[in-house]
C-alpha atoms as a PDB file:
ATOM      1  CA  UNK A   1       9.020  12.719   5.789  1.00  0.00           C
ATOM      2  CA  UNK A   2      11.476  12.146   9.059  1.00  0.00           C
ATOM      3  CA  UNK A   3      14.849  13.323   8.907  1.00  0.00           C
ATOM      4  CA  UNK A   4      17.118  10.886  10.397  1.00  0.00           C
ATOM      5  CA  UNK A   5      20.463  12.904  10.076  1.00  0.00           C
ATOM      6  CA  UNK A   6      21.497  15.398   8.317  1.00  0.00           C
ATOM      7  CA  UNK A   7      20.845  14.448   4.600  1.00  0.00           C
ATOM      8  CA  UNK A   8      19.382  11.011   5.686  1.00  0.00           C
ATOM      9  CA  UNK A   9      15.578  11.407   5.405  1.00  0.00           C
ATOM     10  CA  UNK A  10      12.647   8.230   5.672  1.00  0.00           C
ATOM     11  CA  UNK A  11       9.538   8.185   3.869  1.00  0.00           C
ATOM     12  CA  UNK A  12       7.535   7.687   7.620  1.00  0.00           C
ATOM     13  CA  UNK A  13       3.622   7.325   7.915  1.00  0.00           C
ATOM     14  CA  UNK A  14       2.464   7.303  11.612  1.00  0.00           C
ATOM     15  CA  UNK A  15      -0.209   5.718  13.197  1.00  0.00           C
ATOM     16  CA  UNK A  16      -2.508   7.896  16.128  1.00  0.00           C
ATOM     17  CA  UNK A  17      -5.121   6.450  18.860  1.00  0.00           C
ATOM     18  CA  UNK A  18      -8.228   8.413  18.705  1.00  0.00           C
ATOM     19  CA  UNK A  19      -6.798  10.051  22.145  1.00  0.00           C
ATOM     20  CA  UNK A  20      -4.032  11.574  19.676  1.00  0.00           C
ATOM     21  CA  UNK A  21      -1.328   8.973  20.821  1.00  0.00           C
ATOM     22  CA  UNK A  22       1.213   7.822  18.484  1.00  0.00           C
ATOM     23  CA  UNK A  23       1.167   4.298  18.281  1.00  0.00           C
ATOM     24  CA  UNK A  24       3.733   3.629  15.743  1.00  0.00           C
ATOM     25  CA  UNK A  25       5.863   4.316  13.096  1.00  0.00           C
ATOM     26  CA  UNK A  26       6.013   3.416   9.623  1.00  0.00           C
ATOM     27  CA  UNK A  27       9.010   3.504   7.016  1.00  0.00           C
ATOM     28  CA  UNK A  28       8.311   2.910   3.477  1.00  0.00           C
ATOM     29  CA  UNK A  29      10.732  -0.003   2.449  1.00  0.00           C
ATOM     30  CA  UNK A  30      10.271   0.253  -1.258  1.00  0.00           C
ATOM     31  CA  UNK A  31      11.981   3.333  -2.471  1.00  0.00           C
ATOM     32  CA  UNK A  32      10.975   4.220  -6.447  1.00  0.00           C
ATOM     33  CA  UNK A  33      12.851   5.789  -8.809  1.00  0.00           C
ATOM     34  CA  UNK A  34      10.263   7.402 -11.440  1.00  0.00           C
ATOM     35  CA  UNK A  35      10.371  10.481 -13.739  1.00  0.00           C
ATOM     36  CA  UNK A  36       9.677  13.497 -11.629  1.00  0.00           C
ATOM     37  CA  UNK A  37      10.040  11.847  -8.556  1.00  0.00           C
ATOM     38  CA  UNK A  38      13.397  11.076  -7.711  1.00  0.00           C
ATOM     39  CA  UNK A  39      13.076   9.348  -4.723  1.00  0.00           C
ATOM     40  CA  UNK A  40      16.249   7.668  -4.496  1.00  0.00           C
ATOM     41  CA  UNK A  41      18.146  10.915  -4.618  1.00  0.00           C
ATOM     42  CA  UNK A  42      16.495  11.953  -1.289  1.00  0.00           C
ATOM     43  CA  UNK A  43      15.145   9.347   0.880  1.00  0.00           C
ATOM     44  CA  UNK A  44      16.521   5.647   2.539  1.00  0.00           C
ATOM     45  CA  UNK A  45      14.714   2.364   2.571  1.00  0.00           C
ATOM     46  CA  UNK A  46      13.154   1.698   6.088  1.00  0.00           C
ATOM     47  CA  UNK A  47      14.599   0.331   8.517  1.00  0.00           C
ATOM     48  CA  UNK A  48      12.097  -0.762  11.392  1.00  0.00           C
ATOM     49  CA  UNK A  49      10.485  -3.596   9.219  1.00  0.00           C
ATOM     50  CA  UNK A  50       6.848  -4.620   8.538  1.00  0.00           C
ATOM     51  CA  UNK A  51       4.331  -3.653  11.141  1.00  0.00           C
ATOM     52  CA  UNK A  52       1.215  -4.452  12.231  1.00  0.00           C
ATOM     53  CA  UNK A  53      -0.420  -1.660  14.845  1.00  0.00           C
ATOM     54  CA  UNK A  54      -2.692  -3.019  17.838  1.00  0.00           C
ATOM     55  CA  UNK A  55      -5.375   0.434  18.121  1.00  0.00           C
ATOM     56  CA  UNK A  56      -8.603   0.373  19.061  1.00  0.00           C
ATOM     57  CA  UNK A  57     -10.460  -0.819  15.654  1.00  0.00           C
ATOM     58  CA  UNK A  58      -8.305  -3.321  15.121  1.00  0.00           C
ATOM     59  CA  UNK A  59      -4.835  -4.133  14.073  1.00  0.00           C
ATOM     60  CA  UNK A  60      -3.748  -1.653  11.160  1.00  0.00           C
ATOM     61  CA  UNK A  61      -0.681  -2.346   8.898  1.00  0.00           C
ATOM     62  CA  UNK A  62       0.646   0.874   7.388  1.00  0.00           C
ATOM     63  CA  UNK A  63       2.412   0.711   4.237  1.00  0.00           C
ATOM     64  CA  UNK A  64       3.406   3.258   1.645  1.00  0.00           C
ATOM     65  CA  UNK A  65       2.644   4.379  -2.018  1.00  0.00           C
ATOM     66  CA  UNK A  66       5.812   2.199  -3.841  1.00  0.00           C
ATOM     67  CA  UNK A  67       5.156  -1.034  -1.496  1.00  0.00           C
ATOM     68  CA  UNK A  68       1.799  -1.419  -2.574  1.00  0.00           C
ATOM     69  CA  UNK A  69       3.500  -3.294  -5.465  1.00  0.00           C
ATOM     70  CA  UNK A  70       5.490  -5.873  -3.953  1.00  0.00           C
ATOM     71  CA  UNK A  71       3.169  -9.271  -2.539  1.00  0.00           C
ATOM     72  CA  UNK A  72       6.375  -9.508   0.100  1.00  0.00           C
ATOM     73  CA  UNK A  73       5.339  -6.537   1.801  1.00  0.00           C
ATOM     74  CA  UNK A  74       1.567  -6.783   1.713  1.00  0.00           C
ATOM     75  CA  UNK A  75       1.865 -10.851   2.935  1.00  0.00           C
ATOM     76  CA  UNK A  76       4.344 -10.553   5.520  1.00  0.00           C
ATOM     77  CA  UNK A  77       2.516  -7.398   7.249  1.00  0.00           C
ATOM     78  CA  UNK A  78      -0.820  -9.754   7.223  1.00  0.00           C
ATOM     79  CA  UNK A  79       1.677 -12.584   8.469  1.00  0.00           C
ATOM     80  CA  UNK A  80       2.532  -9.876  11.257  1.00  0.00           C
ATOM     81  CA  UNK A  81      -1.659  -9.818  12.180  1.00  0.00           C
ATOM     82  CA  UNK A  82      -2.555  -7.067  10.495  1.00  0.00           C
ATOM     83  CA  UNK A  83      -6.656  -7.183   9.832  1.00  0.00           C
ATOM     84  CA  UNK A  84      -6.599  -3.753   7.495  1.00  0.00           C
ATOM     85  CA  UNK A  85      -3.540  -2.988   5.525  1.00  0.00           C
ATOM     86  CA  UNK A  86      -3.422   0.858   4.458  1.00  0.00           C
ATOM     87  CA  UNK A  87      -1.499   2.301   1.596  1.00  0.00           C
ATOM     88  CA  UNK A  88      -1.443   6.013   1.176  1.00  0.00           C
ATOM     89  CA  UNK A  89      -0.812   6.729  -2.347  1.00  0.00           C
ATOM     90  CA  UNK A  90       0.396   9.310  -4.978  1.00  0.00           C
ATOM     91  CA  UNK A  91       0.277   8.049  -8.465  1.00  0.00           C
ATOM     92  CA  UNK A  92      -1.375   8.587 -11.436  1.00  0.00           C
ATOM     93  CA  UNK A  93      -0.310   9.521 -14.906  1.00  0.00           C
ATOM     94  CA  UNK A  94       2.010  12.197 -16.791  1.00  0.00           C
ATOM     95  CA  UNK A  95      -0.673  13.618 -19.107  1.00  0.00           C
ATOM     96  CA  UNK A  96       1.391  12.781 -22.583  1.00  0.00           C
ATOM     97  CA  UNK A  97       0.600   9.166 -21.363  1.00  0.00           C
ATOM     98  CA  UNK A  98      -2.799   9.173 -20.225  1.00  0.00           C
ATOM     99  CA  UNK A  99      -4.246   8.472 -23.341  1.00  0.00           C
ATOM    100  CA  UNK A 100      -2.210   5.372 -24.765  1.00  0.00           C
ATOM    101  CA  UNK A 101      -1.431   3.787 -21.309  1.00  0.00           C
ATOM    102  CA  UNK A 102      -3.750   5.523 -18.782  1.00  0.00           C
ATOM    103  CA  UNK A 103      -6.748   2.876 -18.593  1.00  0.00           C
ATOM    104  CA  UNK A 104      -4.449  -0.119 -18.508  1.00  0.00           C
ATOM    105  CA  UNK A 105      -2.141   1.562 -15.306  1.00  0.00           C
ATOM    106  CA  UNK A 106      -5.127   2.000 -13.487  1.00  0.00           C
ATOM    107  CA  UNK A 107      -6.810  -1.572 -13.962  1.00  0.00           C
ATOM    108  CA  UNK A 108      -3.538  -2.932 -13.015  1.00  0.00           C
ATOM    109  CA  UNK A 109      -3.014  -0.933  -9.730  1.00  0.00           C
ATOM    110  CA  UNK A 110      -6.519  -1.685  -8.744  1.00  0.00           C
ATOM    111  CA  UNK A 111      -6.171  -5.200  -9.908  1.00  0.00           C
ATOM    112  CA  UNK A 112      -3.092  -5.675  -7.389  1.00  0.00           C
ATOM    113  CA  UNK A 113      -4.555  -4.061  -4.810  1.00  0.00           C
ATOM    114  CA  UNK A 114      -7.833  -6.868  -4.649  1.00  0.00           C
ATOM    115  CA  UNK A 115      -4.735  -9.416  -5.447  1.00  0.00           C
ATOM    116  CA  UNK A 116      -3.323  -8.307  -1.819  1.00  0.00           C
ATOM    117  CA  UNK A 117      -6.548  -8.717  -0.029  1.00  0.00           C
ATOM    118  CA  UNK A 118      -7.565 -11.967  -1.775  1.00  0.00           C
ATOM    119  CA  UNK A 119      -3.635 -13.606  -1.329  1.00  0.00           C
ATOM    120  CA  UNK A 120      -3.662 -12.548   2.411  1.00  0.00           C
ATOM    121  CA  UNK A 121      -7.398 -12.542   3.872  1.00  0.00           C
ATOM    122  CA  UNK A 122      -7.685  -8.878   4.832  1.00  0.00           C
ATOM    123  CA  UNK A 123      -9.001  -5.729   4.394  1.00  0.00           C
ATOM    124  CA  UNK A 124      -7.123  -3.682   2.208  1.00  0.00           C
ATOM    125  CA  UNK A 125      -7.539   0.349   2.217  1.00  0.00           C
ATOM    126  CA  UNK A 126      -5.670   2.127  -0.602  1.00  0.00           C
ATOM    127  CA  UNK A 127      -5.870   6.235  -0.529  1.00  0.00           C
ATOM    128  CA  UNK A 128      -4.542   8.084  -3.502  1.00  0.00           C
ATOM    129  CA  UNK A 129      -3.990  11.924  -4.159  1.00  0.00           C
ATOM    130  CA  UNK A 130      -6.661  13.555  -6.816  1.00  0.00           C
ATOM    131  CA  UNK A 131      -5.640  16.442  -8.866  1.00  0.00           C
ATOM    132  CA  UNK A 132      -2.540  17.605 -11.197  1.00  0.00           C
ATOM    133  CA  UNK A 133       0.949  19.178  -9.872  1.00  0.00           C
ATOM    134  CA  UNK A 134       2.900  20.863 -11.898  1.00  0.00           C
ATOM    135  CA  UNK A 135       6.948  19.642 -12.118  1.00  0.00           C
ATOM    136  CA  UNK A 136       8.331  22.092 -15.071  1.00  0.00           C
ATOM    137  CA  UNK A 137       7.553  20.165 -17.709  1.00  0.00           C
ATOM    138  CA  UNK A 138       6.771  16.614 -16.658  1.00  0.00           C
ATOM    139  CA  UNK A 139       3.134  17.264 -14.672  1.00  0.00           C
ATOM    140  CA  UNK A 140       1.468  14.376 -13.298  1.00  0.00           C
ATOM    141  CA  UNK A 141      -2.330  13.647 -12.784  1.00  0.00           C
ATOM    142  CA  UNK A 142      -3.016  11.666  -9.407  1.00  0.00           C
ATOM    143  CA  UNK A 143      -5.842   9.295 -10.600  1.00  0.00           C
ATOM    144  CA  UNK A 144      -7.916   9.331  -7.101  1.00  0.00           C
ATOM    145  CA  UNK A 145      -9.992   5.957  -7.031  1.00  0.00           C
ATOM    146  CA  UNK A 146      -9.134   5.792  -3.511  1.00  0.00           C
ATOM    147  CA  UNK A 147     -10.888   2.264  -2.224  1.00  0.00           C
ATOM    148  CA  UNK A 148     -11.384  -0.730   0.236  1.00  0.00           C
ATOM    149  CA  UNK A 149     -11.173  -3.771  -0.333  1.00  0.00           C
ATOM    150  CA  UNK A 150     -12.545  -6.749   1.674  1.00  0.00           C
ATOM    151  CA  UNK A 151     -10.957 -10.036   1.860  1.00  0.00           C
ATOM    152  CA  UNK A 152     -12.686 -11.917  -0.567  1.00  0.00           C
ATOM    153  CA  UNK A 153     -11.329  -9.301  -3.036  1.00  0.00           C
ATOM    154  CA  UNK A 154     -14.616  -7.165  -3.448  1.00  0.00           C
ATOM    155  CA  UNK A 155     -14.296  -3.440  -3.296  1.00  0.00           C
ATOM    156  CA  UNK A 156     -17.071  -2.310  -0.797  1.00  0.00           C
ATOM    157  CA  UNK A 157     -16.437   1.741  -1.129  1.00  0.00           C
ATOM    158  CA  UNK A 158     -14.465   3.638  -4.154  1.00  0.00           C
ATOM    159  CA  UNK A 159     -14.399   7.314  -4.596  1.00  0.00           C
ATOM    160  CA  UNK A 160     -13.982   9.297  -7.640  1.00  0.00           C
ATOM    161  CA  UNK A 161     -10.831  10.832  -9.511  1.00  0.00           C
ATOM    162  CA  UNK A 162     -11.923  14.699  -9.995  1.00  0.00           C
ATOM    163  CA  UNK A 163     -11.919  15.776  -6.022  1.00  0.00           C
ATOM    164  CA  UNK A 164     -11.336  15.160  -2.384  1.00  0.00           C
ATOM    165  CA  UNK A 165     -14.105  12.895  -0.543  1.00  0.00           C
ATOM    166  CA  UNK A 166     -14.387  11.155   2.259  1.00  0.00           C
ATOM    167  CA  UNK A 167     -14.993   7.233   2.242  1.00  0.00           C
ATOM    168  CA  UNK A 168     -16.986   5.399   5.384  1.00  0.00           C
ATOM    169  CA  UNK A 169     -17.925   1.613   5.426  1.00  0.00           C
ATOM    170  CA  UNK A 170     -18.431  -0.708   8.065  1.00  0.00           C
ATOM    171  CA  UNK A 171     -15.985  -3.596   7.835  1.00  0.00           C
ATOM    172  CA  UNK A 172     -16.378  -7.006   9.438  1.00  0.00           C
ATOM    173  CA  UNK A 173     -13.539  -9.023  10.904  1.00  0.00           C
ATOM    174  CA  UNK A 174     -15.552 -12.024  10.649  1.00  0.00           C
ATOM    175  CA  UNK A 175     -15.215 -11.789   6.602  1.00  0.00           C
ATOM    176  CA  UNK A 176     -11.619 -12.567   7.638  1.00  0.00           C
ATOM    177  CA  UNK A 177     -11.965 -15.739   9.031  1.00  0.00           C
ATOM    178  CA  UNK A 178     -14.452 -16.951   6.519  1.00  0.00           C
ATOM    179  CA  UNK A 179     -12.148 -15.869   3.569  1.00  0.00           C
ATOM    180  CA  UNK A 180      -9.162 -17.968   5.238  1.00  0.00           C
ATOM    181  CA  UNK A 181     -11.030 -20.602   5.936  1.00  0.00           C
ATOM    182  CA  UNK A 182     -12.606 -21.153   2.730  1.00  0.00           C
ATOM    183  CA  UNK A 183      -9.258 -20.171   0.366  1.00  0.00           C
ATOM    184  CA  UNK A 184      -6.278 -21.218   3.612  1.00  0.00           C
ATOM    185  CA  UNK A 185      -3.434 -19.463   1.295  1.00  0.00           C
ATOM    186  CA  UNK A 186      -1.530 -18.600   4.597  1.00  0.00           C
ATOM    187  CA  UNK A 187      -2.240 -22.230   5.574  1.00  0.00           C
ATOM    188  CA  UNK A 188      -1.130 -23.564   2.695  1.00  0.00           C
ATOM    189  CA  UNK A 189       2.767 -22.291   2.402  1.00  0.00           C
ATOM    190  CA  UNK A 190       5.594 -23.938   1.395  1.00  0.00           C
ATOM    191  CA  UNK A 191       8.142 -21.833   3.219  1.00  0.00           C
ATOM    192  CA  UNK A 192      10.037 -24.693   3.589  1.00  0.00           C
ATOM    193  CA  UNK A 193      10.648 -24.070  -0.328  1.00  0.00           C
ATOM    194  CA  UNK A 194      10.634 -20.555  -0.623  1.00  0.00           C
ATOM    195  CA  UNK A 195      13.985 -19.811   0.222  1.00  0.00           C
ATOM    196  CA  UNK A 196      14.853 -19.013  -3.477  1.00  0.00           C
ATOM    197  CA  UNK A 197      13.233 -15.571  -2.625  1.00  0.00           C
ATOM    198  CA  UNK A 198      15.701 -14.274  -0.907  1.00  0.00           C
ATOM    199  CA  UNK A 199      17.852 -14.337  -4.213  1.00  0.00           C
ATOM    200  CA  UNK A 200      18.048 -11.426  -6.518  1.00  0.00           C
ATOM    201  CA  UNK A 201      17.596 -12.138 -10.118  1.00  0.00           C
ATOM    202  CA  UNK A 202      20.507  -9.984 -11.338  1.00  0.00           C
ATOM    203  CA  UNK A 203      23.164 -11.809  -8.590  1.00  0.00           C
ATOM    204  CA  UNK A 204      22.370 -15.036 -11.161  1.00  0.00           C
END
């Protein structure tokens, strides 16, 4: 969290070089509003747009938790040249839910999370919190199933729901080129007819 001002606070992730260098900042642009987590009451959208960060390994594009929903975000941060898009995560269920809806939320966050990498041609690494934390009365149970993705939509590495673990795998840029060659989706565009985007559904 980065306080701006005072009472003007940014959801920030930050991006450091091996050499402990900070490459980059990161504001979420997607700000939630769910039960428990208020965000709206406390934090601003971002303001320093969509980012793709040159290191070492290769050009990372940090996003946040609530943006891992929106193809906009995901698309134009591969459109920036990211080659790994990260999205640290907290989300899982509240426990009165978990039974009736619990199995279908999780298939659909991991189902748009392979939709990312398949749409834009790139890795796609999503973290998420394990464990429970207690809110008064309205706990919630962070699912885990951290994962990456590569481009072709295949998850290569996925991690459990009950603990903390660490996740290594060797990725391969050259999977990037073959996936846009063979499905050209960035190629392909029509931004020339997309401009109906930009319009908000409830300004109709």
């Amino acid at each position: 969290m980065k306080k701006k001002t005072h009472g003007f606070y940014h959801n920030t992730s930050i991006v450091i070089s091996e050499k402990g260098k900070i490459l980059s900042k990161y504001r979420k642009m997607h700000i939630p509003d769910d039960p428990g987590y208020y965000e709206k009451f406390y934090f601003t959208p971002g303001d320093l747009g969509f980012k793709s960060v040159k290191t070492k390994f290769g050009k990372i594009g940090p996003l946040i938790c609530w943006d891992q929903w929106f193809p906009e975000a995901a698309r134009l941060t591969a459109l920036k040249g990211a080659q790994i898009i990260f999205y640290p995560t907290a989300i899982g269920w509240h426990p009165k839910e978990k039974k009736k809806f619990g199995k279908s939320q999780l298939d659909s966050w991991i189902t748009m999370q392979k939709s990312h990498a398949i749409a834009n041609g790139t890795y796609v690494v999503a973290i998420n919190r394990v464990g429970t934390e207690k809110k008064g009365k309205k706990n919630i149970e962070f699912w885990g199933n951290s994962m990456i993705i590569d481009p072709s939509g295949q998850i290569i590495g996925k991690l459990g729901s009950k603990k903390e673990e660490i996740l290594i795998r060797e990725i391969n840029y050259k999977k990037i080129d073959s996936a846009r060659e063979h499905w050209p989706f960035l190629r392909d565009r029509r931004i020339d007819f997309y401009k109906g985007i930009l319009k908000n559904p409830a300004d109709e």
